[in-house]
Protein backbone atom coordinates (compact mmCIF):
# COMPACT_ATOMS: atom_id res chain seq x y z
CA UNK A 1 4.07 8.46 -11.04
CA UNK A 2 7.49 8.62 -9.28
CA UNK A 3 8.46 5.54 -6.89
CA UNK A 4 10.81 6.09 -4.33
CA UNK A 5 12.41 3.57 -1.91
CA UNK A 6 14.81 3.77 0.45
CA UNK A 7 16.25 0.47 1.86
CA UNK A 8 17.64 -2.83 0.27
CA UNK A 9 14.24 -4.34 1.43
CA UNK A 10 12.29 -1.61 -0.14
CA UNK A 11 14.50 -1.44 -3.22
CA UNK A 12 13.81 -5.12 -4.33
CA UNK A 13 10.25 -3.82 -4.38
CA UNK A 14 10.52 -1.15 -6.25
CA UNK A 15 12.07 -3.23 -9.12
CA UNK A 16 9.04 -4.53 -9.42
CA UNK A 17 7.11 -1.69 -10.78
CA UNK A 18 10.28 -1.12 -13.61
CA UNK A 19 7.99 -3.70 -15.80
CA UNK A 20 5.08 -0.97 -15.84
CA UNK A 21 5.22 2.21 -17.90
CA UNK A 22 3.63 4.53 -15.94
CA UNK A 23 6.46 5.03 -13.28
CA UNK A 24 9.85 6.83 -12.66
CA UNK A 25 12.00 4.41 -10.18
CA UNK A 26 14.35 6.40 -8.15
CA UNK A 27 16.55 4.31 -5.41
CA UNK A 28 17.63 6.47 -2.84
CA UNK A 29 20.78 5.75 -1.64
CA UNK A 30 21.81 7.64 1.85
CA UNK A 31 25.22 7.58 3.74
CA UNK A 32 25.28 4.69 6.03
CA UNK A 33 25.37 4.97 9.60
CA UNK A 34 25.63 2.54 12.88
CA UNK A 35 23.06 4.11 14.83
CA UNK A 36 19.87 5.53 13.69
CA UNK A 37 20.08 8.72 15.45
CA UNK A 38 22.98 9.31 13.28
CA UNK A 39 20.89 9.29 9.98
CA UNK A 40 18.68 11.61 11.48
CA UNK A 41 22.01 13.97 12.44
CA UNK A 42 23.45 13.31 9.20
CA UNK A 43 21.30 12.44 6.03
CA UNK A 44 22.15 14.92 3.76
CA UNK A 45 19.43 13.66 0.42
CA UNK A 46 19.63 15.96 -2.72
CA UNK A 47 16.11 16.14 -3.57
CA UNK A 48 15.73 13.77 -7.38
CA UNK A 49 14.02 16.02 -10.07
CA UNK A 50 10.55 14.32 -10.44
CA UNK A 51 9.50 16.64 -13.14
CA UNK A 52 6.07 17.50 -13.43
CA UNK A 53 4.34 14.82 -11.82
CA UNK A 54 4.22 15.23 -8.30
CA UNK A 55 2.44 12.10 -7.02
CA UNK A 56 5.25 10.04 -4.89
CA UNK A 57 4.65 6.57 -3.72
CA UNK A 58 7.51 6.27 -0.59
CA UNK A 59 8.95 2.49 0.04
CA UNK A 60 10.64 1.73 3.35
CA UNK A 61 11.11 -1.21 5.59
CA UNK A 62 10.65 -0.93 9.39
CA UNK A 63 13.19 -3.95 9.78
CA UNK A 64 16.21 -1.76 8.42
CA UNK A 65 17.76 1.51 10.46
CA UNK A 66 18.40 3.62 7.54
CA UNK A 67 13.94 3.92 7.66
CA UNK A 68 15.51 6.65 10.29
CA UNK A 69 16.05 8.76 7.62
CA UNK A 70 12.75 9.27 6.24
CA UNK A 71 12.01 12.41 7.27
CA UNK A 72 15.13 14.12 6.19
CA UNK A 73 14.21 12.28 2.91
CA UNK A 74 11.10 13.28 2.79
CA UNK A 75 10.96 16.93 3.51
CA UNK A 76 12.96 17.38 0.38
CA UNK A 77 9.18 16.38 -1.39
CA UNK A 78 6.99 18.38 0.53
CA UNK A 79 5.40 19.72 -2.51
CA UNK A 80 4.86 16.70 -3.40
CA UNK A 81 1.33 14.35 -3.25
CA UNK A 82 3.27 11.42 -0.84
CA UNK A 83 1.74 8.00 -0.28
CA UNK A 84 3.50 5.83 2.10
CA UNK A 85 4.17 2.20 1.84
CA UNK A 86 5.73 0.93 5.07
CA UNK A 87 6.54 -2.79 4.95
CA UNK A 88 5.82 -3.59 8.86
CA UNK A 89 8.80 -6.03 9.93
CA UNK A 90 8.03 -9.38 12.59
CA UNK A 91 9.44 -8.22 15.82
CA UNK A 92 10.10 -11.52 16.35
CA UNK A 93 13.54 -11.61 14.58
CA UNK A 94 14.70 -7.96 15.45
CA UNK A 95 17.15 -6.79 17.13
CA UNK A 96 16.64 -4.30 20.28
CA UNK A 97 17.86 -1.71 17.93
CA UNK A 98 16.12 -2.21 14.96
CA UNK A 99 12.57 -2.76 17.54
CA UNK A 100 12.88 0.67 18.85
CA UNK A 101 13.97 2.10 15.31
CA UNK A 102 10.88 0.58 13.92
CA UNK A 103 8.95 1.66 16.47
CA UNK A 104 9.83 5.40 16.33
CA UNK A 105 10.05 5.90 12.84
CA UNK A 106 6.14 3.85 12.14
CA UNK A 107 4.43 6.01 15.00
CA UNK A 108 6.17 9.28 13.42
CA UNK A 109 5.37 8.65 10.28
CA UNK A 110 1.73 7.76 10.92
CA UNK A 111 1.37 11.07 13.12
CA UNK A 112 2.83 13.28 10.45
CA UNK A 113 0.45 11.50 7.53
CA UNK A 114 -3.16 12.50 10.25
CA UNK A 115 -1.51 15.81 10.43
CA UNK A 116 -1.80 15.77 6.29
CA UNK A 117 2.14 15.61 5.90
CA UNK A 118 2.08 13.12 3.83
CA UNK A 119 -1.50 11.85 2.10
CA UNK A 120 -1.95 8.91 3.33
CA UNK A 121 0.08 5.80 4.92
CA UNK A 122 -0.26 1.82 3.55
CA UNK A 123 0.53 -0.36 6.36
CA UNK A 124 1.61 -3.92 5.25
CA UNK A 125 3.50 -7.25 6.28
CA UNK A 126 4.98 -10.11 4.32
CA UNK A 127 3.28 -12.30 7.18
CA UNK A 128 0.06 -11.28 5.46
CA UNK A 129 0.37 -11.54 2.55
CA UNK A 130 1.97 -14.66 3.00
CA UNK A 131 -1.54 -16.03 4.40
CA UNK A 132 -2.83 -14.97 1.20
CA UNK A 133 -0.06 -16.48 -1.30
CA UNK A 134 -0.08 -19.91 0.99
CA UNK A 135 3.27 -21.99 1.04
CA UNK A 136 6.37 -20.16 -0.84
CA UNK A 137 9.81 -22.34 -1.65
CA UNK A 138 12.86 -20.27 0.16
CA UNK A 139 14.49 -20.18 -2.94
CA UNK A 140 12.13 -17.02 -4.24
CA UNK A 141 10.25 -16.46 -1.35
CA UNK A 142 10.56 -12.43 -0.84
CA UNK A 143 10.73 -11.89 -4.55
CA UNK A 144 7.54 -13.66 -5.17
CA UNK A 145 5.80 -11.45 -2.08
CA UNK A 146 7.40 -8.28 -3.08
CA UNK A 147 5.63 -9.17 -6.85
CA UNK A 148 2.65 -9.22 -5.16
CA UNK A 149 2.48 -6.55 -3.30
CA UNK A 150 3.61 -4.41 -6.12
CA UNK A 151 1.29 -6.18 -8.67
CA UNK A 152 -1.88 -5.29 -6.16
CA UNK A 153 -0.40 -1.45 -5.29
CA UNK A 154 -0.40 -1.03 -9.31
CA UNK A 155 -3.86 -2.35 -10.02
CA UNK A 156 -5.36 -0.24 -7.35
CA UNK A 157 -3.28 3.02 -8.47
CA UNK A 158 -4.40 1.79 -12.08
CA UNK A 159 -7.72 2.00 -11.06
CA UNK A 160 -8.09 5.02 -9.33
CA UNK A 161 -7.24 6.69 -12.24
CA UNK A 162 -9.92 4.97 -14.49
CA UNK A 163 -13.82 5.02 -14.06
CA UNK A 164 -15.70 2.23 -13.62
CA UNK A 165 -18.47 0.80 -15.72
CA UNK A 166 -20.84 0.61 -12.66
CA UNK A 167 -20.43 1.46 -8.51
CA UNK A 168 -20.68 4.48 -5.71
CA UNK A 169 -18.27 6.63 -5.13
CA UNK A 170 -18.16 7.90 -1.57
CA UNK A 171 -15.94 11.21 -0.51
CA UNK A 172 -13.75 10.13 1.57
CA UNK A 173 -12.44 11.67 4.80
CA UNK A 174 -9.10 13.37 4.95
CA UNK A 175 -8.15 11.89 7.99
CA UNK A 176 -9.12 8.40 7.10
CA UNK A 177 -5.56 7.56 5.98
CA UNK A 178 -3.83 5.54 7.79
CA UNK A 179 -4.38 2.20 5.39
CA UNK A 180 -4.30 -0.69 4.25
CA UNK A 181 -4.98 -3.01 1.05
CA UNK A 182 -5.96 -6.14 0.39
CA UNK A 183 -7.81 -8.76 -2.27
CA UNK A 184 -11.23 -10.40 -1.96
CA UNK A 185 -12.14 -13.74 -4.09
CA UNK A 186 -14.91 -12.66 -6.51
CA UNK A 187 -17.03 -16.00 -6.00
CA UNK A 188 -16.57 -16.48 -2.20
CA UNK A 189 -16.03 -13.16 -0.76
CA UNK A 190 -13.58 -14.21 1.22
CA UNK A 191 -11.31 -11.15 2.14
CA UNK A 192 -6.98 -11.23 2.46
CA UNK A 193 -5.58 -7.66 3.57
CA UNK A 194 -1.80 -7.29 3.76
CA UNK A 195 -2.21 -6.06 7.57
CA UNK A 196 -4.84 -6.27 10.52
CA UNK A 197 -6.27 -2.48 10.30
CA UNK A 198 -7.87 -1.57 13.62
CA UNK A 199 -11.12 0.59 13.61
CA UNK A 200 -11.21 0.72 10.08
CA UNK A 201 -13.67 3.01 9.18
CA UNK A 202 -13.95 3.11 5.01
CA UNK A 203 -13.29 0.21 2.57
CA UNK A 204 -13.77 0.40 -1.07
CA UNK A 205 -13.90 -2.85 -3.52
CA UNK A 206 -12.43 -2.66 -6.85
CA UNK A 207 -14.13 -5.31 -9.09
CA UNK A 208 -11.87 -6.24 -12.06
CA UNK A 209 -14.53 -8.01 -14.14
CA UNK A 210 -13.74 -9.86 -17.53
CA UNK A 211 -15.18 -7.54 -20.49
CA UNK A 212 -17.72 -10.58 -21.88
CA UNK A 213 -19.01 -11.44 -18.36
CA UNK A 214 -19.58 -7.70 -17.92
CA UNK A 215 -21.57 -7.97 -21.17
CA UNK A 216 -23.64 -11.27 -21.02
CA UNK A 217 -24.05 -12.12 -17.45
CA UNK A 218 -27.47 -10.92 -16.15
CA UNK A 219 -26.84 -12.64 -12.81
CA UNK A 220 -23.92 -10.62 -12.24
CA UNK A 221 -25.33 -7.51 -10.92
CA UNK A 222 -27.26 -9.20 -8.28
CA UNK A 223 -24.02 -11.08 -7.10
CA UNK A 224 -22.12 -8.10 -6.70
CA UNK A 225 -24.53 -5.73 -4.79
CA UNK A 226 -25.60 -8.54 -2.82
CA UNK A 227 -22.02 -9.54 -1.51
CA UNK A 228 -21.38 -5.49 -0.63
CA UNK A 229 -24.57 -5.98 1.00
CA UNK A 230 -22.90 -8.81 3.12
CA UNK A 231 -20.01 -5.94 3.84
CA UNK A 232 -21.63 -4.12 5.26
CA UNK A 233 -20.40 -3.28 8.96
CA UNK A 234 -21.45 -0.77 11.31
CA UNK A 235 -19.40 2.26 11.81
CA UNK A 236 -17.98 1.70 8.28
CA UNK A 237 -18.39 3.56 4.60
CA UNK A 238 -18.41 0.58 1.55
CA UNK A 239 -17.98 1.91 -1.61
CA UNK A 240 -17.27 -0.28 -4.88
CA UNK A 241 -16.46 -0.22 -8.69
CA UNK A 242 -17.01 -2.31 -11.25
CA UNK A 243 -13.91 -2.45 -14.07
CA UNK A 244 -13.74 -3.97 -17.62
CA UNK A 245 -10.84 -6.07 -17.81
CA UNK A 246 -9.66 -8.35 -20.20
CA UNK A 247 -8.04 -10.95 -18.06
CA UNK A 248 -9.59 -14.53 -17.90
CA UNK A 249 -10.06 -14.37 -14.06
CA UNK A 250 -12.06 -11.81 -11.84
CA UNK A 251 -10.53 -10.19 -9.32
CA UNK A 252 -11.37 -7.96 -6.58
CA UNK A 253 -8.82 -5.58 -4.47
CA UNK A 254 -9.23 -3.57 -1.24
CA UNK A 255 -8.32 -0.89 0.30
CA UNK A 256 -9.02 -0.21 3.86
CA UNK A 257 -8.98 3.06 5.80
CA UNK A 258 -8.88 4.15 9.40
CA UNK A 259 -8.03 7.43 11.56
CA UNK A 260 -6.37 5.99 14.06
CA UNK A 261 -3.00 5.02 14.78
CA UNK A 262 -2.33 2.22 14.96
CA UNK A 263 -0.60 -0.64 16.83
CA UNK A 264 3.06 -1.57 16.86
């Protein structure tokens, strides 16, 4: 799988996933410019040769202009099987330019992935995931949140390309893709996504589940189905798998799916 980013924000995240095998890091590095109209005008990207494998995750950062040039970036790929990951910035310490830039370019690109663009958009803030993490020293504090969030995208794209030992599998709606993910404590149920997803209307639970547990605990079976049970909302699709793993702890990601645009 090929990993692009575009950004100093969404660089440092990318460097994350250089510890995994199973991707291509390519930083793409655009002619800078003092207004974002100007990358629009002038972004000139010479498409990277990602070889046979034509699955794309995109990285950008809504807090940085140059996230105006992800279109011009992007049509260079449009062969390409492109997932999204657009780090929502705190409007709280923007500037008026970067607001509207992050405004513009997060509607845009969420219209362009309903109208099947791009497969699917992953909506997330460091705000979030901070509530999940809990108190972070300054000295470290956006490399340990961009480990996380590339830690949890791996697992899940791990996943999804493994079958599980036990759950549903549901079809899933093309245009349920504007997104989300997220982890869920295995023994409380208690859920942390990396962004508030309005109207979400599919989630699916990815149960990483030690390999002796999944082999001696008769109890376990009940617990599960019964806390999808507890899930379940109306309006929304719940779909789960069950994974051997052979970490010492259970864990359980998320990911959550709407059709809707949403706010911002």
């Amino acid at each position: 799988m090929n990993i692009l980013s575009l950004g100093k924000a969404a660089h440092n995240i990318a460097d994350k996933f250089s510890k995994y095998l199973q991707y291509k890091i390519h930083k793409i590095v655009v002619e800078e410019q003092d207004h974002p109209e100007k990358y629009d005008e002038k972004t000139n990207h010479t498409p990277i040769d990602v070889g046979d494998d034509t699955e794309i995750d995109f990285f950008i950062s809504g807090d940085e202009i140059v996230c105006a040039a992800s279109l011009r970036v992007l049509e260079q790929y449009k062969d390409c099987n492109i997932k999204i990951y657009y780090i929502k910035p705190n409007q709280k310490f923007l500037t008026d330019l970067q607001k509207t830039t992050d405004r513009i370019v997060y509607n845009v690109l969420q219209e362009y992935t309903r109208s099947k663009r791009f497969d699917s958009m992953y909506i997330i803030t460091y705000e979030d995931v901070v509530k999940m993490v809990g108190k972070i020293p300054i000295v470290g504090y956006y490399d340990k949140l961009n480990t996380v969030i590339a830690d949890t995208i791996h697992m899940i794209n791990f996943l999804d390309h493994n079958d599980p030992v036990l759950g549903n599998e549901l079809e899933s709606l093309p245009t349920y893709c504007i997104n989300t993910i997220g982890i869920m404590d295995v023994d409380n149920g208690n859920e942390s996504l990396f962004f508030d997803l309005d109207e979400c209307r599919e989630k699916r639970y990815y149960y990483c589940i030690n390999d002796k547990q999944l082999q001696t605990d008769g109890d376990l079976f009940d617990k599960i189905t019964n806390q999808m049970e507890d899930k379940t909302e109306e309006f929304v699709k719940n779909s789960f798998g069950v994974y051997s793993t052979s970490f010492d702890k259970n864990y359980c990601y998320i990911v959550k799916k709407s059709p809707h645009i949403q706010r911002g």
